[in-house]
Protein backbone atom coordinates (compact mmCIF):
# COMPACT_ATOMS: atom_id res chain seq x y z
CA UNK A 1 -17.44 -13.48 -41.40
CA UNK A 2 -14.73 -15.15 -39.96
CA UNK A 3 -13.14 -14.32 -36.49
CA UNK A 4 -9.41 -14.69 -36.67
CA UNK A 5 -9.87 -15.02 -32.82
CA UNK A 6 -11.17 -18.14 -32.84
CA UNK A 7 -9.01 -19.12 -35.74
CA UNK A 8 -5.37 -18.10 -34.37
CA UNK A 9 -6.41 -19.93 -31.15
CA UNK A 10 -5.22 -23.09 -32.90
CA UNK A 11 -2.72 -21.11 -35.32
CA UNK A 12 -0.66 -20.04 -32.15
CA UNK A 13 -0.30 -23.13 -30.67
CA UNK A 14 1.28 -24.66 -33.61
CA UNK A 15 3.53 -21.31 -33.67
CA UNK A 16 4.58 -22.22 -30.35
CA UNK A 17 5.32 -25.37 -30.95
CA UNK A 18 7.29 -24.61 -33.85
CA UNK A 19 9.10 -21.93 -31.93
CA UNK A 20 10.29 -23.71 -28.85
CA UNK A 21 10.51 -27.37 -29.72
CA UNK A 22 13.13 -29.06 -30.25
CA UNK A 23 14.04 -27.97 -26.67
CA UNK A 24 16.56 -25.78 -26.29
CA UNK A 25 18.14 -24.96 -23.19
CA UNK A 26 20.01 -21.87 -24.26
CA UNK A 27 16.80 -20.18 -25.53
CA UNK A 28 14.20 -21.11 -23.05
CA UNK A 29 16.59 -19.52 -20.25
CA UNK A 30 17.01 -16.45 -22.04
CA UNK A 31 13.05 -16.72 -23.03
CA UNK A 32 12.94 -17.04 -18.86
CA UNK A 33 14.92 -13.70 -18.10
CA UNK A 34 12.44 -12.23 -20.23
CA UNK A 35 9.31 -13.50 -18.98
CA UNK A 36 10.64 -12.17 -15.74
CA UNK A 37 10.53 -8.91 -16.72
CA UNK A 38 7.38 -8.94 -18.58
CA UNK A 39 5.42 -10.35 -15.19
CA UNK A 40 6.05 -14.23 -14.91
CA UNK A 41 3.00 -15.92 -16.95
CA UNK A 42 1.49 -12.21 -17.51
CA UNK A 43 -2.18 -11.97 -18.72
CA UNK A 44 -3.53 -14.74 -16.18
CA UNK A 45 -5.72 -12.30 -14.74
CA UNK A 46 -6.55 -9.59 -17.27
CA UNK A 47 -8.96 -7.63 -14.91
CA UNK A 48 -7.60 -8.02 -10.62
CA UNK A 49 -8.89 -5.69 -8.10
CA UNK A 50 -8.92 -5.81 -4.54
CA UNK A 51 -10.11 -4.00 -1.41
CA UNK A 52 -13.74 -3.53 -0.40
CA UNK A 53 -15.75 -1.51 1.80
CA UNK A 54 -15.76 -2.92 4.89
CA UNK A 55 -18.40 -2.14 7.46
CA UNK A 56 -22.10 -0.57 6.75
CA UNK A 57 -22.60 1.07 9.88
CA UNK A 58 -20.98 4.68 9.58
CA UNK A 59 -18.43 5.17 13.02
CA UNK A 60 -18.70 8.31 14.92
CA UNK A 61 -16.23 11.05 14.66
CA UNK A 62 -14.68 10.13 18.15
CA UNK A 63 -13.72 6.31 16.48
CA UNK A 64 -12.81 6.94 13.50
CA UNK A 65 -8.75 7.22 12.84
CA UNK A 66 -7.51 11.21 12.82
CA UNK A 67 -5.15 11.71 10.00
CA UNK A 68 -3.63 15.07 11.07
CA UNK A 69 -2.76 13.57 14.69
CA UNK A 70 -1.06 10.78 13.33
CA UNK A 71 0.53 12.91 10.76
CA UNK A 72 1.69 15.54 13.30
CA UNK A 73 3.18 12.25 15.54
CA UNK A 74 5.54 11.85 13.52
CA UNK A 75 9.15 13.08 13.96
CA UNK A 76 11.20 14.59 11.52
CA UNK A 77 13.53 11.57 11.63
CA UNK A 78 10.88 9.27 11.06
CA UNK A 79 9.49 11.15 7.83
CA UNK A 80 13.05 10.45 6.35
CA UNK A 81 13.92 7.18 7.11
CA UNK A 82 9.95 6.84 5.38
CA UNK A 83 10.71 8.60 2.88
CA UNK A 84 13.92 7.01 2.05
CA UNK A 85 12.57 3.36 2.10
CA UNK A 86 9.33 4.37 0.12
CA UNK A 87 12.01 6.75 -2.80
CA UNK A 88 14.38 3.62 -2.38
CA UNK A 89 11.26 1.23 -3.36
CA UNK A 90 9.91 3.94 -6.09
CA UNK A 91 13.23 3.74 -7.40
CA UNK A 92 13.31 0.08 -8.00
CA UNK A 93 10.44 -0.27 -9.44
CA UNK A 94 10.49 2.74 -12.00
CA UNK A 95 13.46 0.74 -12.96
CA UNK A 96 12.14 -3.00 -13.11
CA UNK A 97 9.32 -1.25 -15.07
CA UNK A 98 11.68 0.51 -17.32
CA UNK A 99 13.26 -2.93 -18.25
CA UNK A 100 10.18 -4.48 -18.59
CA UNK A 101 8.85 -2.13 -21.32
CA UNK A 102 12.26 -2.34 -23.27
CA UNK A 103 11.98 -6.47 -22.84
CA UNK A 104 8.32 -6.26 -24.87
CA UNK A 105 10.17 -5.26 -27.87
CA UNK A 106 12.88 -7.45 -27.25
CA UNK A 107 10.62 -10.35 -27.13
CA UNK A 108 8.72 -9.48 -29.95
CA UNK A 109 11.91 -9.25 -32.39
CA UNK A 110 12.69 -12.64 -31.07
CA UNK A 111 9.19 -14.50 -32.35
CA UNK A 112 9.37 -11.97 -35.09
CA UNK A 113 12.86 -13.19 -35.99
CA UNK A 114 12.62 -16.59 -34.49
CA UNK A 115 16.20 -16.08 -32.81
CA UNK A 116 16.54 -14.58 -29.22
CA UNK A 117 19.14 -12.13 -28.61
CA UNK A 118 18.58 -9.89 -25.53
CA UNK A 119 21.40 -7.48 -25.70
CA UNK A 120 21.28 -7.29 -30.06
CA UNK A 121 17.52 -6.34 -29.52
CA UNK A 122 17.99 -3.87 -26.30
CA UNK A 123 20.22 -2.05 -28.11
CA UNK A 124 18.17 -1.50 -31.24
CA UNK A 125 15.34 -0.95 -29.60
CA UNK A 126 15.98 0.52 -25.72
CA UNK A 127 14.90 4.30 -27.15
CA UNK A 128 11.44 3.06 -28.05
CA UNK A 129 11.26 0.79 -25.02
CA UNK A 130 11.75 4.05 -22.76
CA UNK A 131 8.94 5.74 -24.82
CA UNK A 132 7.04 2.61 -23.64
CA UNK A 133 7.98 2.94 -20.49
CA UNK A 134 6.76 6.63 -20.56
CA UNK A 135 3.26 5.88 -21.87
CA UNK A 136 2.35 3.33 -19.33
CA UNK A 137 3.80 5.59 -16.70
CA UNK A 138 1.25 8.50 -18.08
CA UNK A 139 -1.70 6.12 -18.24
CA UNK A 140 -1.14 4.44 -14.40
CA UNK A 141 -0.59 7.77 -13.22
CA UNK A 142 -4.03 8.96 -14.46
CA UNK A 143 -5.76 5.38 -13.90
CA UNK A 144 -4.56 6.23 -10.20
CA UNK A 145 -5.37 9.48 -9.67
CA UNK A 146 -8.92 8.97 -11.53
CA UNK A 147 -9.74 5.81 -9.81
CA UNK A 148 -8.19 6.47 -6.18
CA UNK A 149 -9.15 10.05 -6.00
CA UNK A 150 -13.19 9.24 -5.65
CA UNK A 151 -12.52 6.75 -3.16
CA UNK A 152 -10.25 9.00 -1.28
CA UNK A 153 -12.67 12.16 -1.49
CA UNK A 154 -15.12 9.61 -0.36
CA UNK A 155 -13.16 8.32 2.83
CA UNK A 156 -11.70 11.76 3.66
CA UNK A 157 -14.22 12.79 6.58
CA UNK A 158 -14.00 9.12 8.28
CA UNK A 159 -10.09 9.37 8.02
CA UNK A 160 -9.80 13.26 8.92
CA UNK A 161 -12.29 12.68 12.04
CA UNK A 162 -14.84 15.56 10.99
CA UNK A 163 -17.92 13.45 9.89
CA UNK A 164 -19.33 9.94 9.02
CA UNK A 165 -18.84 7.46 6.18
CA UNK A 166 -21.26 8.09 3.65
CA UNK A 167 -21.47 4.42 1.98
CA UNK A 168 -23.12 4.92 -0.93
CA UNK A 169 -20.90 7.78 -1.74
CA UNK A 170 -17.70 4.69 -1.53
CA UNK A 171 -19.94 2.32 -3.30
CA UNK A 172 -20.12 4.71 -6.09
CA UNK A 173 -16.51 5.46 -5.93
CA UNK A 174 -15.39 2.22 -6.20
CA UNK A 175 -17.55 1.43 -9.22
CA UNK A 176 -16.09 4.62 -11.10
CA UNK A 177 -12.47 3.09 -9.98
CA UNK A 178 -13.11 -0.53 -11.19
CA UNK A 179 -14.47 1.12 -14.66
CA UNK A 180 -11.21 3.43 -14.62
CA UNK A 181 -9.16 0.55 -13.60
CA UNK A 182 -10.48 -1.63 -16.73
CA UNK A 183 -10.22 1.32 -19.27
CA UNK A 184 -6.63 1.52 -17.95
CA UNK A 185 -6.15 -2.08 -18.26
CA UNK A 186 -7.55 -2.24 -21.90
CA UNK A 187 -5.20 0.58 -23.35
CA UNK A 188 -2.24 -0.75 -21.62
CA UNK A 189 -2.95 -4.29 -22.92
CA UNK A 190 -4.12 -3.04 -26.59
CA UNK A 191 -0.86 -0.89 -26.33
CA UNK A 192 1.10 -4.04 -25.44
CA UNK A 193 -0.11 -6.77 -28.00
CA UNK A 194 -0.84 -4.60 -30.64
CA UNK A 195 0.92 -1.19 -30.76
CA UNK A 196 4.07 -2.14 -29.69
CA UNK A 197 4.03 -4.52 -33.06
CA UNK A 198 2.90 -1.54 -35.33
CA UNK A 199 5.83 0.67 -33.39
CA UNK A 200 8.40 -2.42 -34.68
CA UNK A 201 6.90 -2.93 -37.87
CA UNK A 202 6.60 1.03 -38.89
CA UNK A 203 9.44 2.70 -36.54
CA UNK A 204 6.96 4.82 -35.14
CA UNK A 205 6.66 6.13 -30.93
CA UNK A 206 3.98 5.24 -29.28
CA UNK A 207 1.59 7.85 -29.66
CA UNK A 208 1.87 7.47 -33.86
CA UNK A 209 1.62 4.15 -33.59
CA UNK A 210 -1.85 4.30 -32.11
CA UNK A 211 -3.25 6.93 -34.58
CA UNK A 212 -1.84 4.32 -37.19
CA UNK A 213 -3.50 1.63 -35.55
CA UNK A 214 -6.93 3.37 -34.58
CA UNK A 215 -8.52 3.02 -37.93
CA UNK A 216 -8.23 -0.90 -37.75
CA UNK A 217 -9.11 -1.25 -34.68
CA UNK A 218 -12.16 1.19 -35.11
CA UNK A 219 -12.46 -0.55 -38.44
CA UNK A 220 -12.55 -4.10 -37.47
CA UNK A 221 -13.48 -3.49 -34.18
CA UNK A 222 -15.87 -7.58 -34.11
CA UNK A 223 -12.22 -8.53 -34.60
CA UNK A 224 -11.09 -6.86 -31.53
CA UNK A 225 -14.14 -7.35 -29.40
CA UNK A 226 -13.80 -11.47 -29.84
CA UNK A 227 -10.37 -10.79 -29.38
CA UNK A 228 -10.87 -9.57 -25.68
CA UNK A 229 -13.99 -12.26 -24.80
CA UNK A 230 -11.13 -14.85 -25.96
CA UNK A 231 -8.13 -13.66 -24.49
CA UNK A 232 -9.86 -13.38 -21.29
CA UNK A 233 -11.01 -16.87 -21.79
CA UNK A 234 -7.76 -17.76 -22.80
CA UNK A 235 -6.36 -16.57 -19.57
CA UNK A 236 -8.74 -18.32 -17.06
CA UNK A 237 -7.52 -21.56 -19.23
CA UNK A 238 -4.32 -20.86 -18.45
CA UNK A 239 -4.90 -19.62 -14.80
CA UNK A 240 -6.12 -23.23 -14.08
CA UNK A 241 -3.29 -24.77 -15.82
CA UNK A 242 -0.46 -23.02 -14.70
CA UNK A 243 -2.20 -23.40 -11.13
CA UNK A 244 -1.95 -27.19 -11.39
CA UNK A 245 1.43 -27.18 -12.95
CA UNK A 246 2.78 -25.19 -10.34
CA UNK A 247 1.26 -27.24 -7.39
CA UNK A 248 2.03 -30.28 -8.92
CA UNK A 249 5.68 -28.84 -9.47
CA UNK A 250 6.20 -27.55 -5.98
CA UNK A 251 5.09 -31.15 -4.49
CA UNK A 252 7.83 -32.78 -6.66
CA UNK A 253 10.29 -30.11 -5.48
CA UNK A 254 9.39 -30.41 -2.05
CA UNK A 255 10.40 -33.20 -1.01
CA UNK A 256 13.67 -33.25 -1.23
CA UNK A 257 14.20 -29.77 0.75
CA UNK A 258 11.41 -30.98 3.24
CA UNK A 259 14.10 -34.00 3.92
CA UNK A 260 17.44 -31.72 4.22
CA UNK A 261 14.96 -29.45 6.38
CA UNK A 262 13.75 -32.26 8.74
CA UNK A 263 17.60 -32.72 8.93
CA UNK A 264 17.96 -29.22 10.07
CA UNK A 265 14.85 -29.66 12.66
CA UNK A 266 16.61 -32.78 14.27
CA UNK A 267 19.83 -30.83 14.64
CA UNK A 268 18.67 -28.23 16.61
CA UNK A 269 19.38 -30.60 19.49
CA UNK A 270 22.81 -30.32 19.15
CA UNK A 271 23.39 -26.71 17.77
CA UNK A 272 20.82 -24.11 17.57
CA UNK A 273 22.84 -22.09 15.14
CA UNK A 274 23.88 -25.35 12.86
CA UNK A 275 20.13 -26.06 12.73
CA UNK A 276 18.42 -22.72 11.79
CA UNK A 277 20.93 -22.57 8.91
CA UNK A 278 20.17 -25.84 7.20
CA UNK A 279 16.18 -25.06 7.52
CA UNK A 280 16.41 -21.48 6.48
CA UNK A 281 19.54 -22.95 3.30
CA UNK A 282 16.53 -25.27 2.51
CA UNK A 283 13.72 -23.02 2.32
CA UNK A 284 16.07 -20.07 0.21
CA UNK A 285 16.88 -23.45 -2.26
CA UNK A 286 12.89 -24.43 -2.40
CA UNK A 287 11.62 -20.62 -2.76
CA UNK A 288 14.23 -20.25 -5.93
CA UNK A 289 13.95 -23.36 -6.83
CA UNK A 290 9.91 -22.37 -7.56
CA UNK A 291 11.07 -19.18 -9.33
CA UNK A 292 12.97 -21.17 -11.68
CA UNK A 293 9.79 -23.52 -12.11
CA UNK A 294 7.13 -20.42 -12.51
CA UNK A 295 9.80 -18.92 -15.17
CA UNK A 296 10.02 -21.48 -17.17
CA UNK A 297 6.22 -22.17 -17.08
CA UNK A 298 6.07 -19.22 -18.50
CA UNK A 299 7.62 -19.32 -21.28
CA UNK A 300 5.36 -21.24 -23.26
CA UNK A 301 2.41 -19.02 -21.89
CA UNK A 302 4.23 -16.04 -22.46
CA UNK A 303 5.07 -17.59 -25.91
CA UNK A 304 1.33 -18.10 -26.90
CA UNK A 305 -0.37 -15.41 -26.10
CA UNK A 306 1.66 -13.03 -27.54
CA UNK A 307 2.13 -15.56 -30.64
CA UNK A 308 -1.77 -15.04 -30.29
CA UNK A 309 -2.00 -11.37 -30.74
CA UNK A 310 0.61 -11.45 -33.57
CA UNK A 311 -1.48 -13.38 -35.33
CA UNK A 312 -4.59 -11.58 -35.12
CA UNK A 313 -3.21 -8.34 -35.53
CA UNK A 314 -1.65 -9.48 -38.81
CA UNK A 315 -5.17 -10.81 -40.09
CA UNK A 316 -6.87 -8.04 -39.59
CA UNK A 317 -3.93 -5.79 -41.20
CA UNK A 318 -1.15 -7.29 -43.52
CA UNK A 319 1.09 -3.97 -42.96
CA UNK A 320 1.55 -5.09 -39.43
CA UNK A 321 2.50 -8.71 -39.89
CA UNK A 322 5.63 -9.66 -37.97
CA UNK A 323 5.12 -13.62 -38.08
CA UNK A 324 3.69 -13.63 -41.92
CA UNK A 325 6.47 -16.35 -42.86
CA UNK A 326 5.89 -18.52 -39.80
CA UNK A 327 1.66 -17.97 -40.43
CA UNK A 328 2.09 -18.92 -44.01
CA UNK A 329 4.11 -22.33 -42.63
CA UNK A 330 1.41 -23.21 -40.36
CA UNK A 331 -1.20 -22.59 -42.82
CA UNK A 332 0.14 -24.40 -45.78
């Protein structure tokens, strides 16, 4: 049997290729704007947790933080400025992921159509982006409430003050949330690569275009499984890659703005004011200056991975092909 994993590893490189070379300046900024919204190089690290139990010894009552006091401390001034900053942050990010979920379709329409046109492709397709955007909202909200309320029933009596960490209880809890957290992580990223194709290729919401997918999935589900031991392969590849691009990068770019900020250093001699400015200009100028560089690093990563899960969801199902012209190319 063969895996189309392993053979659209090779397949999606030479889609890449095809796709972004010649350069072209025009496309690989608007390819940029896009990757920003979709998480710079996106799918380095497939599965990323943090936070760990800290401490083995449980504290007693008396030492442990009291969550009602510091609660109660609080003024009702203080609770709105808090909860101003943390709606004003919700806010902005409800709406960076909003744009993000519309930008998946738009950057599938442009390998699908080998042409990138952001606003042409928002409008046709903002409606099922916000659908999108709706589904992953769903699934993080239950990921978080399934994952973080074990560890937080768990943590309750240290944080309330009326008993002792129980650490085995935490352990468990945290193994149920890292198992929740990868579940989540799975259906967003099968939802991603895979179902937001079907949703283009059929016109279909989200929720139809997983019933239509199931049965290959279930179906073909060796395909799938290689799929996800390569792609997370894939991604520790390009982890280490993108690492040394970017350090090697931000050397290069360095110097320069090191020099102007040395400038700025030996100024402060003769004005305080004068030389803050040029060291802060300098280090504004480097820290965009290394946006610009991750963006357009990840454009070709972007590019192939998603190239990647084209192509393998077209193998395993013709009626999904987007890319069956540029597959037949590459083949022939």
């Amino acid at each position: 049997m063969t895996l189309y994993a392993i053979q659209d590893i090779d397949d999606a490189i030479a889609a890449t290729r095809s796709f972004l070379w010649p350069f072209d300046l025009g496309r690989w900024v608007k390819l940029a704007v896009v990757a920003f919204f979709l998480g710079g190089t996106g799918g380095v690290n497939p599965f990323q947790f943090s936070g760990s139990p800290q401490g083995t010894t449980p504290m007693e009552p008396g030492a442990s933080p009291n969550v009602s006091a510091v609660i109660d401390a609080i003024s009702t001034t203080e609770w709105l400025l808090i909860g101003a900053i943390v709606g004003t942050v919700v806010l902005l990010g409800l709406a960076f992921a909003f744009v993000g979920a519309v930008m998946e379709f738009v950057f599938v329409e442009s390998l699908r159509r080998e042409r990138v046109a952001i606003r042409e492709y928002w409008r046709g397709w903002w409606w099922q982006g916000g659908r999108l955007f709706g589904f992953r909202l769903v699934v993080g909200l239950l990921s978080l409430l399934l994952a973080g309320g074990p560890i937080a029933a768990a943590a309750w009596p240290l944080l309330s003050g009326t008993g002792t960490l129980s650490v085995p209880v935490l352990l468990l809890a945290i193994g149920v949330a890292v198992v929740v957290a990868i579940a989540g992580g799975l259906v967003n990223g099968f939802t991603t690569q895979f179902v937001v194709p079907v949703m283009i290729a059929e016109n279909r919401n989200v929720l139809a275009a997983w019933r239509r997918f199931w049965p290959t999935l279930t179906g073909q589900w060796k395909q799938y499984l290689a799929y996800v031991v390569l792609r997370f392969v894939l991604a520790i590849a390009v982890a280490v890659v993108v690492g040394v691009v970017s350090a090697v990068g931000a050397l290069v770019l360095a110097i320069p703005f090191v020099i102007v900020g040395l400038i700025g250093a030996a100024s402060l001699g003769v004005s305080q004011l004068v030389g803050w400015g040029v060291i802060l200009f300098a280090v504004a100028l480097f820290v965009l200056a290394m946006l610009v560089l991750s963006l357009l690093v990840a454009v070709p990563v972007q590019t192939y991975l998603r190239y990647y899960a084209l192509l393998v969801l077209g193998d395993t199902e013709a009626a999904f092909d987007l890319v069956a012209e540029r597959r037949q190319s590459i083949r022939a």
